[in-house]
PDB file of N, CA and C in Angstrom:
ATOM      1  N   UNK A   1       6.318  -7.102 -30.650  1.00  0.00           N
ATOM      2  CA  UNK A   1       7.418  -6.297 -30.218  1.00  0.00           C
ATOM      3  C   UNK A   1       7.101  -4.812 -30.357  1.00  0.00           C
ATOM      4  N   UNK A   2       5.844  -4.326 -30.566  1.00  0.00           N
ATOM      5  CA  UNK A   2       5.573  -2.993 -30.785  1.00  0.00           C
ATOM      6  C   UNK A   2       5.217  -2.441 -29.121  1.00  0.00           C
ATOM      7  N   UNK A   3       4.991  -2.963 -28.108  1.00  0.00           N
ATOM      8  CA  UNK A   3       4.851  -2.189 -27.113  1.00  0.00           C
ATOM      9  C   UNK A   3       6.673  -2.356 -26.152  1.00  0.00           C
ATOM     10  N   UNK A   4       6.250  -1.589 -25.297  1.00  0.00           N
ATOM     11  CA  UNK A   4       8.128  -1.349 -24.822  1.00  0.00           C
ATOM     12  C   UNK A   4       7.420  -2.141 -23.107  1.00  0.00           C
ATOM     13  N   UNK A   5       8.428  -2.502 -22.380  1.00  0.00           N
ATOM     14  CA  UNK A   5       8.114  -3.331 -21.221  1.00  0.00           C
ATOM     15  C   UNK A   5       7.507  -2.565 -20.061  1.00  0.00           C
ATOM     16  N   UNK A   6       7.887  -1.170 -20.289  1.00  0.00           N
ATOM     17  CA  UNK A   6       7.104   0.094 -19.345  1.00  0.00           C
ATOM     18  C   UNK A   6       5.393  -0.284 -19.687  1.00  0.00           C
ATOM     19  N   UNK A   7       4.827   0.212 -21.199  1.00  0.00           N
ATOM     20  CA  UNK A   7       3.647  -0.001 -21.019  1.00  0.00           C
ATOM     21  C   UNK A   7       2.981  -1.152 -20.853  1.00  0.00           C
ATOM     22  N   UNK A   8       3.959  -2.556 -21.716  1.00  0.00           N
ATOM     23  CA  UNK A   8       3.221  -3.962 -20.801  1.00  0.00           C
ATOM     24  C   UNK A   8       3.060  -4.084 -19.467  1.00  0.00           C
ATOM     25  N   UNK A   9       4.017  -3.447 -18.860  1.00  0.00           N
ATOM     26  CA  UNK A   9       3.820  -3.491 -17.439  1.00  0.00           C
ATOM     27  C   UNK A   9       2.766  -2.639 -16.305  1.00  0.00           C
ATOM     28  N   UNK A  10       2.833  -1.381 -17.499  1.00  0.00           N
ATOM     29  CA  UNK A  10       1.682  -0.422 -16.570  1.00  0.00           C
ATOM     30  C   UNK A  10      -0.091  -1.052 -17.184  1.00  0.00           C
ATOM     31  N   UNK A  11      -0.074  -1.729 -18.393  1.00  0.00           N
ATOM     32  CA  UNK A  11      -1.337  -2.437 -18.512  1.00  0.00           C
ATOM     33  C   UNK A  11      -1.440  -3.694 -17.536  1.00  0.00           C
ATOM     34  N   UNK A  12      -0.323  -4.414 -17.192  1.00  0.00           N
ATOM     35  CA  UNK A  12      -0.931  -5.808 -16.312  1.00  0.00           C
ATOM     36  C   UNK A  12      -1.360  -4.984 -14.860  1.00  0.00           C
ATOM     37  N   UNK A  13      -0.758  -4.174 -14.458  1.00  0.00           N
ATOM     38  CA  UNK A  13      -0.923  -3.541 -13.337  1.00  0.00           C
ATOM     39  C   UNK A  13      -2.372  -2.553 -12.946  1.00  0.00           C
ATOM     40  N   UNK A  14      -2.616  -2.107 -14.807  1.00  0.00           N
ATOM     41  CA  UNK A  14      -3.777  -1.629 -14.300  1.00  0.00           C
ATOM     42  C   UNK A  14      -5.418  -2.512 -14.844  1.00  0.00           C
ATOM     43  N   UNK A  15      -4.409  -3.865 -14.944  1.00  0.00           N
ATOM     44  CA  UNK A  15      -5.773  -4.417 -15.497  1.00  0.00           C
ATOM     45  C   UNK A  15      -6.057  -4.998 -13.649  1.00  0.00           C
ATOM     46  N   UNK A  16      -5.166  -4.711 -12.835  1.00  0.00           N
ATOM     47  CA  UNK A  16      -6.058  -5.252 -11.658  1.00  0.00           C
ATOM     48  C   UNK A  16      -5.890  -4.094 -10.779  1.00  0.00           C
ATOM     49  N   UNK A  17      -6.795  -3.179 -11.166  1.00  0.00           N
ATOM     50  CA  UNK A  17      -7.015  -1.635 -10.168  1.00  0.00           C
ATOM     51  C   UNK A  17      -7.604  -1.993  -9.268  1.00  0.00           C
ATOM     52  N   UNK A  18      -9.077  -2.825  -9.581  1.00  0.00           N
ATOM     53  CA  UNK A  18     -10.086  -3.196  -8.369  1.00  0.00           C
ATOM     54  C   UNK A  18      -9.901  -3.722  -7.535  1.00  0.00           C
ATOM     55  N   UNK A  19      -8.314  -4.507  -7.271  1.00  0.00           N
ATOM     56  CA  UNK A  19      -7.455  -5.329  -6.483  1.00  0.00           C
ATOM     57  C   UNK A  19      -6.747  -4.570  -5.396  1.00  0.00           C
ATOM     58  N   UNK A  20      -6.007  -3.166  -6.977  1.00  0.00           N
ATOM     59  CA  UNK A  20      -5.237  -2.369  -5.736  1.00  0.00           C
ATOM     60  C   UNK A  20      -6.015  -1.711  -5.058  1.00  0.00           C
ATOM     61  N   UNK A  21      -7.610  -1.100  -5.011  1.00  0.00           N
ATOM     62  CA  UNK A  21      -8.404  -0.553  -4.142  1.00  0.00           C
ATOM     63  C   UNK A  21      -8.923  -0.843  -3.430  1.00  0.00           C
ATOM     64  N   UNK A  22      -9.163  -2.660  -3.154  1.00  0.00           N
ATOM     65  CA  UNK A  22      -9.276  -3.544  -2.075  1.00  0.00           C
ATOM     66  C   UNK A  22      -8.037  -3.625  -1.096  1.00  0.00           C
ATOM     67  N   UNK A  23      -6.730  -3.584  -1.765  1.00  0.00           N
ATOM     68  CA  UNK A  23      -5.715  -3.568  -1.020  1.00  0.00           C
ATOM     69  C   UNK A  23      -5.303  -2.220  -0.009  1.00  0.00           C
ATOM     70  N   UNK A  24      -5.626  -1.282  -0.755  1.00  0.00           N
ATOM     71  CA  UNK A  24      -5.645   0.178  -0.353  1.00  0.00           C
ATOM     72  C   UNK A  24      -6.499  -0.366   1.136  1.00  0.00           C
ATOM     73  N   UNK A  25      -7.872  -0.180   1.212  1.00  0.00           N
ATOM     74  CA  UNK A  25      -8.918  -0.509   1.888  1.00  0.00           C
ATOM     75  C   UNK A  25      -8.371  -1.750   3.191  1.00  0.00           C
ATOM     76  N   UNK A  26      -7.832  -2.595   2.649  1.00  0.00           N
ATOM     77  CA  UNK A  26      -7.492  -3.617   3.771  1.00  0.00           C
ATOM     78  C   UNK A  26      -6.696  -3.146   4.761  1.00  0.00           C
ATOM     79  N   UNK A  27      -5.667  -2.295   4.079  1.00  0.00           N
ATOM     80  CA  UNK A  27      -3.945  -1.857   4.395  1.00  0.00           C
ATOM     81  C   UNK A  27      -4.472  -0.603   5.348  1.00  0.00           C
ATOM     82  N   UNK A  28      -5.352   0.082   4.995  1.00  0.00           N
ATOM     83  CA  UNK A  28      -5.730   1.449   6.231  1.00  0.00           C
ATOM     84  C   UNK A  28      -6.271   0.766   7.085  1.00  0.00           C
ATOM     85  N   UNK A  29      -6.672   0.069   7.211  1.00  0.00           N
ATOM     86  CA  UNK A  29      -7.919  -1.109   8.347  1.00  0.00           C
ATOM     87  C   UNK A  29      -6.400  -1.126   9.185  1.00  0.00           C
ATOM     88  N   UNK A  30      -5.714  -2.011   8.779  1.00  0.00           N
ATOM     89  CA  UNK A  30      -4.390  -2.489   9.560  1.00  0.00           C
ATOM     90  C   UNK A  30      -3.483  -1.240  10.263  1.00  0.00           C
ATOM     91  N   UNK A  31      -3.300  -0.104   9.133  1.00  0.00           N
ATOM     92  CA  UNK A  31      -2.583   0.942   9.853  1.00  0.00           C
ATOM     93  C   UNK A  31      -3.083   1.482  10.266  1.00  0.00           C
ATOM     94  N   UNK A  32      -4.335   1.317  10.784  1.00  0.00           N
ATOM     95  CA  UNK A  32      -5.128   2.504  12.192  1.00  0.00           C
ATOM     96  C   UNK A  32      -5.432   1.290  13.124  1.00  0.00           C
ATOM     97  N   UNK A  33      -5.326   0.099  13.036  1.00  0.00           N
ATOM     98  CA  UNK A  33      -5.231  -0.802  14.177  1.00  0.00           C
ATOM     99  C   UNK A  33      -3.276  -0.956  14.906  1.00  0.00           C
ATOM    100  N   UNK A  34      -2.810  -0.653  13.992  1.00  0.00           N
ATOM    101  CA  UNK A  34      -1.265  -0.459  14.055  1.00  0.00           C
ATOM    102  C   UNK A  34      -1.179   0.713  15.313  1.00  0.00           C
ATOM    103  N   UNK A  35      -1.875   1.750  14.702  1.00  0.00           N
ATOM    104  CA  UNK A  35      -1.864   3.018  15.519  1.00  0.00           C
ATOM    105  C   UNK A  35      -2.583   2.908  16.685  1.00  0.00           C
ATOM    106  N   UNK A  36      -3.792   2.205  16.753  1.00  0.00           N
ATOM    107  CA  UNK A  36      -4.128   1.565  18.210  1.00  0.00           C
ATOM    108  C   UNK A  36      -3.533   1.244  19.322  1.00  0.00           C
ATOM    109  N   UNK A  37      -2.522  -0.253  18.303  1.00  0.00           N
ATOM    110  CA  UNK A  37      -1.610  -0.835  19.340  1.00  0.00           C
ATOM    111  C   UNK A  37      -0.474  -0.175  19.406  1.00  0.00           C
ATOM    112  N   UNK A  38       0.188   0.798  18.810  1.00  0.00           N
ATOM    113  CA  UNK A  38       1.045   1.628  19.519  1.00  0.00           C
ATOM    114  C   UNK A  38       0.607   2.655  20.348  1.00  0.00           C
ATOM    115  N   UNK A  39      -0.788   2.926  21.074  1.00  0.00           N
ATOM    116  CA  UNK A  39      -0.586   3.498  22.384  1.00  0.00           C
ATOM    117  C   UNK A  39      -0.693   2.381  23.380  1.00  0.00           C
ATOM    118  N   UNK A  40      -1.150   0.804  23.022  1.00  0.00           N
ATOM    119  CA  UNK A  40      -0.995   0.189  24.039  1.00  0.00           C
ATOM    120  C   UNK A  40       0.722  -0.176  24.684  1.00  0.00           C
ATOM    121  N   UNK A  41       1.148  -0.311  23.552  1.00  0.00           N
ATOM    122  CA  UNK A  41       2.458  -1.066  23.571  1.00  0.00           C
ATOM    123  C   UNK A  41       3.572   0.114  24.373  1.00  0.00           C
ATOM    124  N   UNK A  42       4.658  -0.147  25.456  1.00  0.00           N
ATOM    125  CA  UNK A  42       5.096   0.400  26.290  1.00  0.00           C
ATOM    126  C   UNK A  42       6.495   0.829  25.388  1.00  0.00           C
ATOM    127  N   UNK A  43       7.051   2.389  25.060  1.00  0.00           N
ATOM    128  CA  UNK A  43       8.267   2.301  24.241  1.00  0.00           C
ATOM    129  C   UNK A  43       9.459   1.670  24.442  1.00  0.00           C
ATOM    130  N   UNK A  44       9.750   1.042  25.401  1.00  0.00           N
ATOM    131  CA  UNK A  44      10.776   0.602  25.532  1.00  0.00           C
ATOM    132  C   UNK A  44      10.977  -1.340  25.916  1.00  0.00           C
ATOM    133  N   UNK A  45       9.425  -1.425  25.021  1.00  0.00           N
ATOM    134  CA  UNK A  45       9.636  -2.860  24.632  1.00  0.00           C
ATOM    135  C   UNK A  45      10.038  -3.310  23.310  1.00  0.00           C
ATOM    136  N   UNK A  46      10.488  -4.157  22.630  1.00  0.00           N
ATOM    137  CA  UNK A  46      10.488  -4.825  21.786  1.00  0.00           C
ATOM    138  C   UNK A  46       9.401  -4.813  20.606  1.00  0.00           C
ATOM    139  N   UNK A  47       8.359  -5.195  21.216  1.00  0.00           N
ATOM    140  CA  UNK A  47       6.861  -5.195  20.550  1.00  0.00           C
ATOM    141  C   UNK A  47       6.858  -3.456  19.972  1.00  0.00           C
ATOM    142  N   UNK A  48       7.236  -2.874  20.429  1.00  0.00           N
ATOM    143  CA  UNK A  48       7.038  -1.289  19.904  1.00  0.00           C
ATOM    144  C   UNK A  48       7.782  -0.778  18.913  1.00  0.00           C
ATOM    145  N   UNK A  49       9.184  -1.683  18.852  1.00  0.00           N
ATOM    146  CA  UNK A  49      10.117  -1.595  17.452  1.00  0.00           C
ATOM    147  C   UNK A  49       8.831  -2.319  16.322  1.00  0.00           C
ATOM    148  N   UNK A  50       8.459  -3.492  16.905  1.00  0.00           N
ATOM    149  CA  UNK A  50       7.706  -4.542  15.583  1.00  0.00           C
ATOM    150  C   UNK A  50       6.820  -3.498  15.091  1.00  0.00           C
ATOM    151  N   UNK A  51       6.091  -2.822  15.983  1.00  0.00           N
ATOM    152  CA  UNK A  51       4.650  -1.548  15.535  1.00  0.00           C
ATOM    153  C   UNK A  51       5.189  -1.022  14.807  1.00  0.00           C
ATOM    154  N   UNK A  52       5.990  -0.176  14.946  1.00  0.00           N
ATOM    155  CA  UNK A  52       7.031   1.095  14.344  1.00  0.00           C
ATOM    156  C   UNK A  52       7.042   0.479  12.757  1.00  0.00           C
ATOM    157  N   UNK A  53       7.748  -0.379  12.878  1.00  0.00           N
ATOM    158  CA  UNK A  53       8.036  -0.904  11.364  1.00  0.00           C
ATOM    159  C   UNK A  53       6.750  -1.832  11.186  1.00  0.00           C
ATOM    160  N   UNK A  54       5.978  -1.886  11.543  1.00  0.00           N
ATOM    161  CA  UNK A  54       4.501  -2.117  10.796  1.00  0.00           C
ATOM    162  C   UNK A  54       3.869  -0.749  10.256  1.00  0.00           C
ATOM    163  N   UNK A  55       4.345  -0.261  10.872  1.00  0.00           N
ATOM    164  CA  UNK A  55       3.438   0.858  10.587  1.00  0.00           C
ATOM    165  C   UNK A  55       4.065   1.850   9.237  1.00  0.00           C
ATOM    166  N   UNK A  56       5.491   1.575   9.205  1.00  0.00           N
ATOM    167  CA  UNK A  56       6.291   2.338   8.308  1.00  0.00           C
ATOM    168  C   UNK A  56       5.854   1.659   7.502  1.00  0.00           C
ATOM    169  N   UNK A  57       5.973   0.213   6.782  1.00  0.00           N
ATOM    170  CA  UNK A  57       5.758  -0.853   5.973  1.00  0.00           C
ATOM    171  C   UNK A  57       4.535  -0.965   5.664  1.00  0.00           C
ATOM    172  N   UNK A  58       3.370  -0.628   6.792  1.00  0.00           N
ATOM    173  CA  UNK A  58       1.826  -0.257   5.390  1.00  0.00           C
ATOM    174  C   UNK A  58       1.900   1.134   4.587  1.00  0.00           C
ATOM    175  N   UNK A  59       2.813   2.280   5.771  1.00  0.00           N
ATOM    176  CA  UNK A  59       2.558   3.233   4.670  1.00  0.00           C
ATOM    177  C   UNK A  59       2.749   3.373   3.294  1.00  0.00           C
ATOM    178  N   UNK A  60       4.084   2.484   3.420  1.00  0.00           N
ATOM    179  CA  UNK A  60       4.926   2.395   2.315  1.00  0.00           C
ATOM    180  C   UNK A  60       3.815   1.918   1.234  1.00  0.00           C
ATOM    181  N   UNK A  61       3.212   0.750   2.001  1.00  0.00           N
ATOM    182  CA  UNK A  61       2.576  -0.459   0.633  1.00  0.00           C
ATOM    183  C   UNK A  61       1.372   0.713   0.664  1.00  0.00           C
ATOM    184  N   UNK A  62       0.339   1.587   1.167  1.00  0.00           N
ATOM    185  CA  UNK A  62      -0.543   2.234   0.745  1.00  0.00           C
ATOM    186  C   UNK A  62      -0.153   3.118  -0.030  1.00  0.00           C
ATOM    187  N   UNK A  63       1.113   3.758   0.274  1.00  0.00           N
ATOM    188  CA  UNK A  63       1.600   4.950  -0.947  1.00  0.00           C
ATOM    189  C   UNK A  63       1.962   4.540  -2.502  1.00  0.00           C
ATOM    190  N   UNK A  64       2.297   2.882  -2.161  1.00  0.00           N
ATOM    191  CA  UNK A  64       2.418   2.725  -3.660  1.00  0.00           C
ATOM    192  C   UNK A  64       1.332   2.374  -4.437  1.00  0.00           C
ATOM    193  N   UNK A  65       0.249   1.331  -3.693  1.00  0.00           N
ATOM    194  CA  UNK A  65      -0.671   1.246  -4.659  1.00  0.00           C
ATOM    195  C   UNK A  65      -1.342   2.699  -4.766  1.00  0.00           C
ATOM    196  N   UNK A  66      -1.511   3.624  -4.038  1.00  0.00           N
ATOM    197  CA  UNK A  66      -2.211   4.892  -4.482  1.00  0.00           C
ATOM    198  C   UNK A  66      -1.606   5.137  -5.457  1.00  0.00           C
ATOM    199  N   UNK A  67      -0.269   5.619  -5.507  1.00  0.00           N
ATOM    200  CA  UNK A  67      -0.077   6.333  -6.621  1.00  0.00           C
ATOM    201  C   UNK A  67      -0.134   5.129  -7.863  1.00  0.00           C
ATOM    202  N   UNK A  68      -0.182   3.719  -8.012  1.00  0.00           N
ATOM    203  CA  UNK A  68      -0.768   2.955  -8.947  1.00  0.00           C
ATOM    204  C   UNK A  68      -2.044   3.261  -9.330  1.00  0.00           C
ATOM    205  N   UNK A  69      -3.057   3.345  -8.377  1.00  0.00           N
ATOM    206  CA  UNK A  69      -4.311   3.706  -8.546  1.00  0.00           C
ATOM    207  C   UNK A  69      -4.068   4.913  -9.694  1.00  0.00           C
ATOM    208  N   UNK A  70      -3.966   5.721  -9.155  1.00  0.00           N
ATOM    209  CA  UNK A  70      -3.553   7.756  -9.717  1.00  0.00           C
ATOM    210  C   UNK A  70      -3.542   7.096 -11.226  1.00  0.00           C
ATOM    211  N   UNK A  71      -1.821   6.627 -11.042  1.00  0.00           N
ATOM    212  CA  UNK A  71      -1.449   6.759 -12.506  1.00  0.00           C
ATOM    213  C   UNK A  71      -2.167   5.557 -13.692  1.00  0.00           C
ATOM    214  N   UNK A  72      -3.104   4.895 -13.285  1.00  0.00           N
ATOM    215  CA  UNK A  72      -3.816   4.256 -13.727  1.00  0.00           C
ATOM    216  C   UNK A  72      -5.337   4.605 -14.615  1.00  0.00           C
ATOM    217  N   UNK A  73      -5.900   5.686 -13.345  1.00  0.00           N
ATOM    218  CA  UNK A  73      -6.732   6.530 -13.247  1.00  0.00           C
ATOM    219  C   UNK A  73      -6.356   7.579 -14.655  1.00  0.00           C
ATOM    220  N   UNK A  74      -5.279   8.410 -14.727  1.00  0.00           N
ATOM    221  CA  UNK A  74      -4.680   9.001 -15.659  1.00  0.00           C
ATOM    222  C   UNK A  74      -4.499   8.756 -17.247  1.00  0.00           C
ATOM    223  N   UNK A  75      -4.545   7.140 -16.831  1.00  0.00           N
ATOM    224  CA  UNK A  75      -4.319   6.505 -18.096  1.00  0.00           C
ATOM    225  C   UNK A  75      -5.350   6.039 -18.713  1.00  0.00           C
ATOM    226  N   UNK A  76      -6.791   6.271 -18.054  1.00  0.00           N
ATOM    227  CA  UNK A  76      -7.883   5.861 -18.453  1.00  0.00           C
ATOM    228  C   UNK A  76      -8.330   4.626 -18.346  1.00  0.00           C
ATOM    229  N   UNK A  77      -8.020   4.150 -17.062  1.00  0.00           N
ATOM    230  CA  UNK A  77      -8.223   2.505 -17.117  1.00  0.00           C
ATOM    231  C   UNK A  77      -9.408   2.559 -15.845  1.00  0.00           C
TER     232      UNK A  77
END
């Protein structure tokens, strides 16, 4: 009971960094193929809403493991 659930949690997270930097790595692959197919895709289809929010939804997931990475990095792991 001596650690608080913040740092158990920022150790399980940074015991798999090499995971989130594979994930990082996969997730830009996808959002510059994202960005591809939104110049194929015509704006006023359907398929161009799905891009849109693909594309919002990797940024999202790359911004968080980065800043996991960061604050991991920080912490000496």
């Amino acid at each position: 009971m001596g650690t608080s659930f913040r740092q158990a949690l920022g150790e399980e997270i940074c015991a798999h960094k090499p995971q989130l930097v594979l994930g990082v790595a996969v997730t830009v692959v996808l959002l510059v193929l994202s960005f591809v197919s939104l110049l194929v895709v015509g704006p006023s289809s359907p398929t161009y809403v799905i891009v849109v929010l693909n594309i919002v939804t990797l940024s999202c997931v790359v911004g968080v493991f980065s800043a996991a990475i960061v604050l991991c990095s920080r912490r000496g792991h």
